[in-house]
Protein backbone atom coordinates (compact mmCIF):
# COMPACT_ATOMS: atom_id res chain seq x y z
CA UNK A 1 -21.46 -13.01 26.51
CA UNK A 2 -17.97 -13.33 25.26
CA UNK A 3 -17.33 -10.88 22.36
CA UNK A 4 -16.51 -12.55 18.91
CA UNK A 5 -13.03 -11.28 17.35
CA UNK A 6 -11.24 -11.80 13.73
CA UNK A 7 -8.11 -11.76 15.82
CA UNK A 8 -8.47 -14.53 17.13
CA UNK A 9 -9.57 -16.49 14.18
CA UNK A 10 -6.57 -15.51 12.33
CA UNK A 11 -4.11 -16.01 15.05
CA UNK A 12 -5.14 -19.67 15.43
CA UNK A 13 -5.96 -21.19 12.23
CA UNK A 14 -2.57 -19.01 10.33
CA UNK A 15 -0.81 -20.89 12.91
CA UNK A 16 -2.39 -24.34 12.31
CA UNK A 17 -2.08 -23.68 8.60
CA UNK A 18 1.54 -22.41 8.74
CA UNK A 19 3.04 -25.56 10.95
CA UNK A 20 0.55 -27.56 8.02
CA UNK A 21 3.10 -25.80 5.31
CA UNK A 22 6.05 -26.31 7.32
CA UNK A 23 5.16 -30.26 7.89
CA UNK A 24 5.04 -30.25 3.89
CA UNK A 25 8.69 -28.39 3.64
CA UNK A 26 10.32 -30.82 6.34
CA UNK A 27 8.30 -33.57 4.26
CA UNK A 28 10.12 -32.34 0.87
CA UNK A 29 13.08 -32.08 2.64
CA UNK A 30 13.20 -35.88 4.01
CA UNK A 31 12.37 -36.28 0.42
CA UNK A 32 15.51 -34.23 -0.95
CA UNK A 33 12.71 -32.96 -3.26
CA UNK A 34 12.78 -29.70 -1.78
CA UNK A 35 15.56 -27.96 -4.48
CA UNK A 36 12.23 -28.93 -7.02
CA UNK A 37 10.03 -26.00 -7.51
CA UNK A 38 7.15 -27.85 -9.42
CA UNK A 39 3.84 -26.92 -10.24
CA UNK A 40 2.59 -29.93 -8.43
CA UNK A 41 4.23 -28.56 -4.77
CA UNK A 42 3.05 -24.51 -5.80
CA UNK A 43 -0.35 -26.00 -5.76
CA UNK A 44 0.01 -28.37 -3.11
CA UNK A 45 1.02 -25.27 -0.79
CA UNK A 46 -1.82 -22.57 -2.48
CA UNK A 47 -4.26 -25.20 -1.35
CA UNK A 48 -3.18 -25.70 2.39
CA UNK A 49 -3.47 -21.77 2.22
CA UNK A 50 -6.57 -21.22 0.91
CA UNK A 51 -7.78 -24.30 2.93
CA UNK A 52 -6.79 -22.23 6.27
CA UNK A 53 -8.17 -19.28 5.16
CA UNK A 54 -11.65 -20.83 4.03
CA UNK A 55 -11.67 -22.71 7.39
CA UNK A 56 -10.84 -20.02 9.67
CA UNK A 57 -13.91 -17.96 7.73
CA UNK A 58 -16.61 -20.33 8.25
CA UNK A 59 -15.38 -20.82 11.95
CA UNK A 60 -16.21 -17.34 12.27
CA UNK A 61 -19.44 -17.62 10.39
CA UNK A 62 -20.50 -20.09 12.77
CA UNK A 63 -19.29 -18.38 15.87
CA UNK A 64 -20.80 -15.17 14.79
CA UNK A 65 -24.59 -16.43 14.37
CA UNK A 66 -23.84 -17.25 10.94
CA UNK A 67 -22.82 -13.68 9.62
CA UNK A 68 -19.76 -12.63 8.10
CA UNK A 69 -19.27 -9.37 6.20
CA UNK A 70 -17.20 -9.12 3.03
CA UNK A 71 -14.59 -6.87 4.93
CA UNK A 72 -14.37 -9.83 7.92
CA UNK A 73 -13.52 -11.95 5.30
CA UNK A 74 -10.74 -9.91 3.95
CA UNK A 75 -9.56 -9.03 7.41
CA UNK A 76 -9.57 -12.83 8.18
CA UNK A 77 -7.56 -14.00 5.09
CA UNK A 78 -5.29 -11.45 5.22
CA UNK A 79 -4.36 -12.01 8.22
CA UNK A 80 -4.19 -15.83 8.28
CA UNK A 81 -1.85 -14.78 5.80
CA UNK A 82 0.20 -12.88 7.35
CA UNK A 83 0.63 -15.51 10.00
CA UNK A 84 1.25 -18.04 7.13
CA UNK A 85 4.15 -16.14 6.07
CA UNK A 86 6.20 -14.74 9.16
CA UNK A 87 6.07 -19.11 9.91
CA UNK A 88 7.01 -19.30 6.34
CA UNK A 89 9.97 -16.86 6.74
CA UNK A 90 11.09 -18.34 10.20
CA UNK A 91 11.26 -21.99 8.65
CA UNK A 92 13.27 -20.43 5.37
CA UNK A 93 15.81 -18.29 7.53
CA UNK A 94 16.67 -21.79 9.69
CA UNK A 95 16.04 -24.08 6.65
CA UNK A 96 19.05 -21.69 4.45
CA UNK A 97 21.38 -20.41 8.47
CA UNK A 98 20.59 -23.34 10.38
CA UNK A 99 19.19 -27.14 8.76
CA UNK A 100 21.21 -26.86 5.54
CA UNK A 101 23.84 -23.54 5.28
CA UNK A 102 24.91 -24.72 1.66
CA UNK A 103 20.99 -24.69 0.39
CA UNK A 104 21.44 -21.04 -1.60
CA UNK A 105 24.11 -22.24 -3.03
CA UNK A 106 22.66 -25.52 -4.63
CA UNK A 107 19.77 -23.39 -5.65
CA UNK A 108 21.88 -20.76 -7.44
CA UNK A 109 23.57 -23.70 -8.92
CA UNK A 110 20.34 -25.39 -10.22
CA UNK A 111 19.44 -21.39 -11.20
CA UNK A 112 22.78 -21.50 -13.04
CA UNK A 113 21.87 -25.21 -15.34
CA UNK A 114 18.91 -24.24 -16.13
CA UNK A 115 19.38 -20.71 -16.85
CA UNK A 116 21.95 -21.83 -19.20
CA UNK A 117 19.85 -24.50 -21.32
CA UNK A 118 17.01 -22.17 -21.64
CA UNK A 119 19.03 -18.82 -22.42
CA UNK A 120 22.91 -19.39 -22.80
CA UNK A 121 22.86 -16.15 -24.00
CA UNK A 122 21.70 -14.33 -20.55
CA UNK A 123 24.83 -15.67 -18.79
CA UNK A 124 27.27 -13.93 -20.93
CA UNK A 125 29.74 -15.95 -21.01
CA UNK A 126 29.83 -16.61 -16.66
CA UNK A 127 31.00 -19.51 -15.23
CA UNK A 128 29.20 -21.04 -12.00
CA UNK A 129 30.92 -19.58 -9.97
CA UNK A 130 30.90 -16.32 -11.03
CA UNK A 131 27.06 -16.55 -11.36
CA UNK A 132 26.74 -17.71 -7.48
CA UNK A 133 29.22 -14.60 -6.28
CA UNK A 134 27.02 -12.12 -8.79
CA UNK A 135 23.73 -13.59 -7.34
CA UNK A 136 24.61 -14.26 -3.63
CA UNK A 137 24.03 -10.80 -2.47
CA UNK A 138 20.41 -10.68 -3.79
CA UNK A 139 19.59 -13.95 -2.15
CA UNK A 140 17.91 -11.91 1.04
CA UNK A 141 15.14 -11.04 -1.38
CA UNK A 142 13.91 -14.18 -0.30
CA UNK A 143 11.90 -13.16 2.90
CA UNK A 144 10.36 -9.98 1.34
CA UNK A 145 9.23 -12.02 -1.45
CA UNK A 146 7.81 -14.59 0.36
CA UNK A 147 6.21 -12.28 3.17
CA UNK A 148 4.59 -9.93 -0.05
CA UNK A 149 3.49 -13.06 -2.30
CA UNK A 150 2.03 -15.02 0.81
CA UNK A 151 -0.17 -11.69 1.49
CA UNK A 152 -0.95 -10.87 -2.16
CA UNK A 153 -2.51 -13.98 -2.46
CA UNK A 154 -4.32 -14.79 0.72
CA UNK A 155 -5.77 -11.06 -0.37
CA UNK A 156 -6.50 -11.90 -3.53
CA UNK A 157 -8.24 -15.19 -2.44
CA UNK A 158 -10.07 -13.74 0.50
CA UNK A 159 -11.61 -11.13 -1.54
CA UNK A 160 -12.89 -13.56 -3.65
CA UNK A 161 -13.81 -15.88 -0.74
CA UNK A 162 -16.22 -13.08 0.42
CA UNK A 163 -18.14 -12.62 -2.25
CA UNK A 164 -19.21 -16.43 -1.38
CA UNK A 165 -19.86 -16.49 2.14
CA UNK A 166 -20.97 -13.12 3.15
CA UNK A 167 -24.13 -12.63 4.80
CA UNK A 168 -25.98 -9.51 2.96
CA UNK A 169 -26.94 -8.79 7.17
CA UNK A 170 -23.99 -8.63 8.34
């Protein structure tokens, strides 16, 4: 009998959920909507997440005789996860190198507009393009940011994922 592993349950479905998110960033991009860092699209990507996560749990669930501990949970989320966000950091590095080399600085320019109609006062007197050369080198921030958030949160929502599905047999 073939011995049931998390590893394998996190290897495919973070994959399958990770090329989901990546359709939805190549979708925003056709749509030049993806400078836009709504609500709407935070959700829109938490939800593809957690979707992956709670799927790839109840696979397991099913494949293990219907038993899942708490821990199997959190093992499972976290490392759909992590899967999630190496894609996720992949797709960024060519999306900013590669598909569009001029995207930081349209975002530090969009940082720049609204940073001054909110808080003029926080720019101290700094035109744009003193902003962009002050901000550029912190820019690589962006793949341990989204590598830590993606984790924190697939954590945070396996853990409470568990406390629903466990099996108190398990």
């Amino acid at each position: 009998m073939e011995e049931i592993t998390t590893k394998k349950y996190m290897l495919e479905y973070g994959t399958w959920t990770g090329i989901i998110l990546v359709c939805f960033s190549i979708m925003l991009f056709f749509l030049e909507a993806h400078y836009e860092n709504s609500t709407s699209t935070q959700i829109i990507n938490a939800l593809i997440q957690f979707s992956g996560i709670t799927i790839a749990c109840l696979a397991y669930k099913k494949a293990n005789s219907s038993k899942i501990s708490w821990g199997e949970t959190r093992k499972i989320g976290s490392g759909v996860s992590l899967i999630i966000a190496i894609i996720a950091v992949i797709y960024t590095y060519l999306l900013i190198n590669v598909i569009e080399p001029g995207y930081m600085d349209k975002v530090l320019e969009i940082s720049y507009y609204e940073t001054l109609e909110k808080y003029p006062e926080a720019l101290a007197n700094m035109d744009l393009n003193q902003y962009i050369e002050t901000a550029k080198p912190y820019t690589w921030f962006t793949y341990p940011a989204i590598l830590f958030m993606t984790i924190l949160f697939g954590f945070i929502y396996s853990l409470i994922l568990g406390f629903f599905i466990k099996t108190n047999n398990a």
